[in-house]
N, C-alpha and C. Protein backbone atom coordinates (compact mmCIF):
# COMPACT_ATOMS: atom_id res chain seq x y z
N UNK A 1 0.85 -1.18 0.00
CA UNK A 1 0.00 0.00 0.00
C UNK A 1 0.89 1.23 0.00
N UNK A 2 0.83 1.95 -0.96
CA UNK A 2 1.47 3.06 -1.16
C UNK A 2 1.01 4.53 -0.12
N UNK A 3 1.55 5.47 0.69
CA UNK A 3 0.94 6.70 0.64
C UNK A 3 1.18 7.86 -0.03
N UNK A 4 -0.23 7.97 -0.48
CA UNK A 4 -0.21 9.18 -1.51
C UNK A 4 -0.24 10.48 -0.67
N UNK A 5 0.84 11.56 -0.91
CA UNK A 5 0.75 12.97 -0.27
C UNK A 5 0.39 13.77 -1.50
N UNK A 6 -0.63 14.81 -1.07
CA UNK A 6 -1.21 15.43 -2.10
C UNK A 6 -0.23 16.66 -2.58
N UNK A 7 -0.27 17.27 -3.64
CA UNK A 7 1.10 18.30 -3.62
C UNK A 7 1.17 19.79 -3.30
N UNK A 8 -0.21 19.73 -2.52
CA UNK A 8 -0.03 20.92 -1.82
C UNK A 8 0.83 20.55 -0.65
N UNK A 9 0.16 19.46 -0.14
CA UNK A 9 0.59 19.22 1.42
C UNK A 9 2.34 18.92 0.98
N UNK A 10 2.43 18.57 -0.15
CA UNK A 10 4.16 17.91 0.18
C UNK A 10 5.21 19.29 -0.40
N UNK A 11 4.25 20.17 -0.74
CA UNK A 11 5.50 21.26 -1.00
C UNK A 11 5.15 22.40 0.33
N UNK A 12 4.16 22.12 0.86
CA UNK A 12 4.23 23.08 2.48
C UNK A 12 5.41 22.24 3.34
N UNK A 13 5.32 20.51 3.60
CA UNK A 13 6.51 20.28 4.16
C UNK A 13 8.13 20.60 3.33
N UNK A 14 7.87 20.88 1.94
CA UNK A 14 9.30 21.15 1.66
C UNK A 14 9.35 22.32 2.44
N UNK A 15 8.59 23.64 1.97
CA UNK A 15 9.14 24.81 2.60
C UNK A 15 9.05 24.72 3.87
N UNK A 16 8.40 24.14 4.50
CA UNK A 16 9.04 23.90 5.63
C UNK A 16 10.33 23.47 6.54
N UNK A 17 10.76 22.73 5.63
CA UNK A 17 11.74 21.77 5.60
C UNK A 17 13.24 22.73 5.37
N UNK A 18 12.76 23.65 4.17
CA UNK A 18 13.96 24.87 4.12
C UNK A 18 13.75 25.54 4.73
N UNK A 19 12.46 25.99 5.63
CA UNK A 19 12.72 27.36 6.45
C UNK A 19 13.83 26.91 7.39
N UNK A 20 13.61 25.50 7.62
CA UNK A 20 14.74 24.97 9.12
C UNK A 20 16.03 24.97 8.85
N UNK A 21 16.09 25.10 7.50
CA UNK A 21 17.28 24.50 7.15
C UNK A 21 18.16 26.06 6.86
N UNK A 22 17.08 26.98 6.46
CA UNK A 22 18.29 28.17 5.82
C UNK A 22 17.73 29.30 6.97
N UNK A 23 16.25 29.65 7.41
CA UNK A 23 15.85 30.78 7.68
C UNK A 23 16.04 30.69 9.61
N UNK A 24 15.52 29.55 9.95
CA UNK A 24 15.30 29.22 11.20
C UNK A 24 16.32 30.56 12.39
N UNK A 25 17.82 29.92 11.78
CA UNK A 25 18.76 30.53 13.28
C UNK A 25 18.32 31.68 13.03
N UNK A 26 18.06 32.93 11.58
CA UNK A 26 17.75 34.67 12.25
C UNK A 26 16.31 34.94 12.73
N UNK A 27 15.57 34.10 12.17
CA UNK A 27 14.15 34.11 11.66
C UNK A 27 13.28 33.58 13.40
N UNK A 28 13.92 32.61 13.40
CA UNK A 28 13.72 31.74 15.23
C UNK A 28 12.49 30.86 14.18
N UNK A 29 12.10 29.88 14.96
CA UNK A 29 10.90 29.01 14.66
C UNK A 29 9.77 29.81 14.70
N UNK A 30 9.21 30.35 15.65
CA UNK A 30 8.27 31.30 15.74
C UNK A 30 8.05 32.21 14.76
N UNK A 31 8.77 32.19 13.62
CA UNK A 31 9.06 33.96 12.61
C UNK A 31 8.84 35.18 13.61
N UNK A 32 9.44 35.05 14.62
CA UNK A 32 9.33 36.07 15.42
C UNK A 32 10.31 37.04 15.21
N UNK A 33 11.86 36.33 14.53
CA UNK A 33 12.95 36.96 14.26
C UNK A 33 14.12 36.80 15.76
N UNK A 34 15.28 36.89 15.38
CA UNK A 34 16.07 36.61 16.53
C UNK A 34 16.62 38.04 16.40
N UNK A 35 16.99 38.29 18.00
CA UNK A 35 17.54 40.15 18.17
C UNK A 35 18.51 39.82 17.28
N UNK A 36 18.98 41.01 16.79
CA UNK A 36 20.48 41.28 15.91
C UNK A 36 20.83 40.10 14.62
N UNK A 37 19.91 39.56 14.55
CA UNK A 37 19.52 39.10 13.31
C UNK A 37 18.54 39.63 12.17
N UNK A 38 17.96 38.01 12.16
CA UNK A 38 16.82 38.21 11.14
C UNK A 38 15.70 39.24 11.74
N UNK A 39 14.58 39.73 11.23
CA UNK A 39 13.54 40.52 11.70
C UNK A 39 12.46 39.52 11.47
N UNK A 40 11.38 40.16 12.40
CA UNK A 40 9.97 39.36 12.48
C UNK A 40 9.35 39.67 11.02
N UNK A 41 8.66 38.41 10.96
CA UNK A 41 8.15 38.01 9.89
C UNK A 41 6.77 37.78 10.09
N UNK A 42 6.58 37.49 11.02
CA UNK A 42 5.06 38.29 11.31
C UNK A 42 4.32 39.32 11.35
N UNK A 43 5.48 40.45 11.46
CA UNK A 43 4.97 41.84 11.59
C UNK A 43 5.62 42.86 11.07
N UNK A 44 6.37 42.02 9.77
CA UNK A 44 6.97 42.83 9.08
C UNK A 44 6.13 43.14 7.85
N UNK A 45 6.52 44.70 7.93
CA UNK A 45 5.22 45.40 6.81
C UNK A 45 6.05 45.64 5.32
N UNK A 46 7.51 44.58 5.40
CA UNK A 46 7.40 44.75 3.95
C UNK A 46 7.82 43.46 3.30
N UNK A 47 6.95 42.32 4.56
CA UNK A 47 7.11 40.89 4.25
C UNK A 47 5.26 41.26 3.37
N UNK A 48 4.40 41.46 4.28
CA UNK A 48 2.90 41.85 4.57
C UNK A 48 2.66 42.36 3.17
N UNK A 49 3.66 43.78 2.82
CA UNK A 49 2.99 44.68 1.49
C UNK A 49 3.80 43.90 0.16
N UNK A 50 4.51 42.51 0.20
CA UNK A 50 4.37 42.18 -1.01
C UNK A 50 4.16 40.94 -1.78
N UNK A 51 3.82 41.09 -3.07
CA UNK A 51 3.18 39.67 -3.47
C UNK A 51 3.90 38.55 -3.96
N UNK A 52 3.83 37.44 -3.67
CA UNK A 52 4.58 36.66 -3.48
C UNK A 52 5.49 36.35 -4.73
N UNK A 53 5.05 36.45 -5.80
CA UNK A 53 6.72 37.05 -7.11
C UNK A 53 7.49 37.92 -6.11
N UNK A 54 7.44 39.05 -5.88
CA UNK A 54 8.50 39.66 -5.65
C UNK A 54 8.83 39.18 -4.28
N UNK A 55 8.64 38.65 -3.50
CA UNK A 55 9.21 38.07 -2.03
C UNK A 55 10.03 36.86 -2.94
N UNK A 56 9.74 36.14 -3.47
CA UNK A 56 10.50 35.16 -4.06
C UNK A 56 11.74 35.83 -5.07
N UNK A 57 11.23 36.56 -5.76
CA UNK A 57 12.34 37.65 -6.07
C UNK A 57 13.35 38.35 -5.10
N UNK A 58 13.04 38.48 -3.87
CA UNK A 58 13.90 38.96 -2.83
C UNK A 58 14.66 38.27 -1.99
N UNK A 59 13.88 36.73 -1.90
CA UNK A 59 14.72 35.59 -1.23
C UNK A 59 16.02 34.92 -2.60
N UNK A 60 15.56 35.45 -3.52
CA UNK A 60 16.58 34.89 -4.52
C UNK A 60 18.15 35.64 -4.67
N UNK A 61 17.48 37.39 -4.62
CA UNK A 61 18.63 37.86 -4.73
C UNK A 61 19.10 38.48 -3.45
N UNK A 62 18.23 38.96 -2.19
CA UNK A 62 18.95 38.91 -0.77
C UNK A 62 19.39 40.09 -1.02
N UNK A 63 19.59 41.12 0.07
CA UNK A 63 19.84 42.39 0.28
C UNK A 63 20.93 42.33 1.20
N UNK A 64 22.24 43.57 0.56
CA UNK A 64 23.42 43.88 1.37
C UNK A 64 22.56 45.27 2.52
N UNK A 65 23.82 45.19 3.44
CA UNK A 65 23.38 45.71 4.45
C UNK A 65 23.49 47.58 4.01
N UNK A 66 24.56 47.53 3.15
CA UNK A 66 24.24 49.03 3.04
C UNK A 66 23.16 49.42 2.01
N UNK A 67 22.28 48.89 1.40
CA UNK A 67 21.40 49.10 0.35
C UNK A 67 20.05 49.96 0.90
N UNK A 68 19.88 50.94 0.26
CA UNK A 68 19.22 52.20 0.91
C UNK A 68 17.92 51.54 1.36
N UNK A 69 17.23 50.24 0.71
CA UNK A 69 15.69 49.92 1.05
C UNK A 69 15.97 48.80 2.50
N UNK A 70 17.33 48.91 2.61
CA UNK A 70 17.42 47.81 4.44
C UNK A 70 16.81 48.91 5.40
N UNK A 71 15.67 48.57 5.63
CA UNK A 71 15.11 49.05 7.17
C UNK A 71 15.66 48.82 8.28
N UNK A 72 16.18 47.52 8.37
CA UNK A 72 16.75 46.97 9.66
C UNK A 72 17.93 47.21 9.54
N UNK A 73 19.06 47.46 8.12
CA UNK A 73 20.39 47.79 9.07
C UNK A 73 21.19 45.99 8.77
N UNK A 74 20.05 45.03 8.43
CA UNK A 74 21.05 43.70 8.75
C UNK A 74 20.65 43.34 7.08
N UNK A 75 21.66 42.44 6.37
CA UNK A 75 21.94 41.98 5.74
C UNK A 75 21.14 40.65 5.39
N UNK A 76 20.50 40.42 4.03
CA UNK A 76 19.53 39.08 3.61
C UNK A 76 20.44 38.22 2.70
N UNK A 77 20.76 36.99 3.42
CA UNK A 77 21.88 36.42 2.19
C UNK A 77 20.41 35.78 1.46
N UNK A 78 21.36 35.99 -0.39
CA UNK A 78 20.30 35.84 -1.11
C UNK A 78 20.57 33.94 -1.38
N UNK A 79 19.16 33.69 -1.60
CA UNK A 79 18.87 32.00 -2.13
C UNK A 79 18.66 31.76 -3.42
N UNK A 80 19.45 32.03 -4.54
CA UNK A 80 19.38 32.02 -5.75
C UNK A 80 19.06 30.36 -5.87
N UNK A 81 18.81 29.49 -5.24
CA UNK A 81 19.01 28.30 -5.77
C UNK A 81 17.14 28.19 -5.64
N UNK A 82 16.44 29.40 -5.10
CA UNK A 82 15.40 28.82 -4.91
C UNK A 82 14.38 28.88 -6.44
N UNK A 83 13.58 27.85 -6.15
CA UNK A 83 12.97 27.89 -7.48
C UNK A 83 11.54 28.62 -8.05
């Protein structure tokens, strides 16, 4: 007997699976964000104001810390490998 996972459910455990793997240590489990890291991701208003092309566009190419649109001051290494 085979189990079938449907492919919504099996690409929520992938990204899941990479948040642990790349986002987790700044991000914390919670997306609460860790101090002097990553920022909250719950209550970030420029996770919130955009649509998901360009967030995937932003996890691809990742923001240096001096780049005039860093709010926080900290640095996004980019995930070009994502698809």
């Amino acid at each position: 007997l085979a189990l079938v996972v449907p492919p919504a459910a099996h690409a929520a455990d992938e990204g899941a699976g990479q948040y642990a793997v790349n986002c987790i240590a700044c991000h914390g489990a919670d997306l609460a964000g860790v101090e002097g890291l990553g920022v909250n991701l719950v209550t970030s208003r420029f996770v919130a104001g955009q649509p998901a092309d360009a967030l995937l566009a932003f996890l691809k190419a990742g923001r240096l810390p001096d780049d005039p649109a860093t709010v926080s001051g900290r640095p996004m290494p980019g995930f070009g490998w994502v698809p």
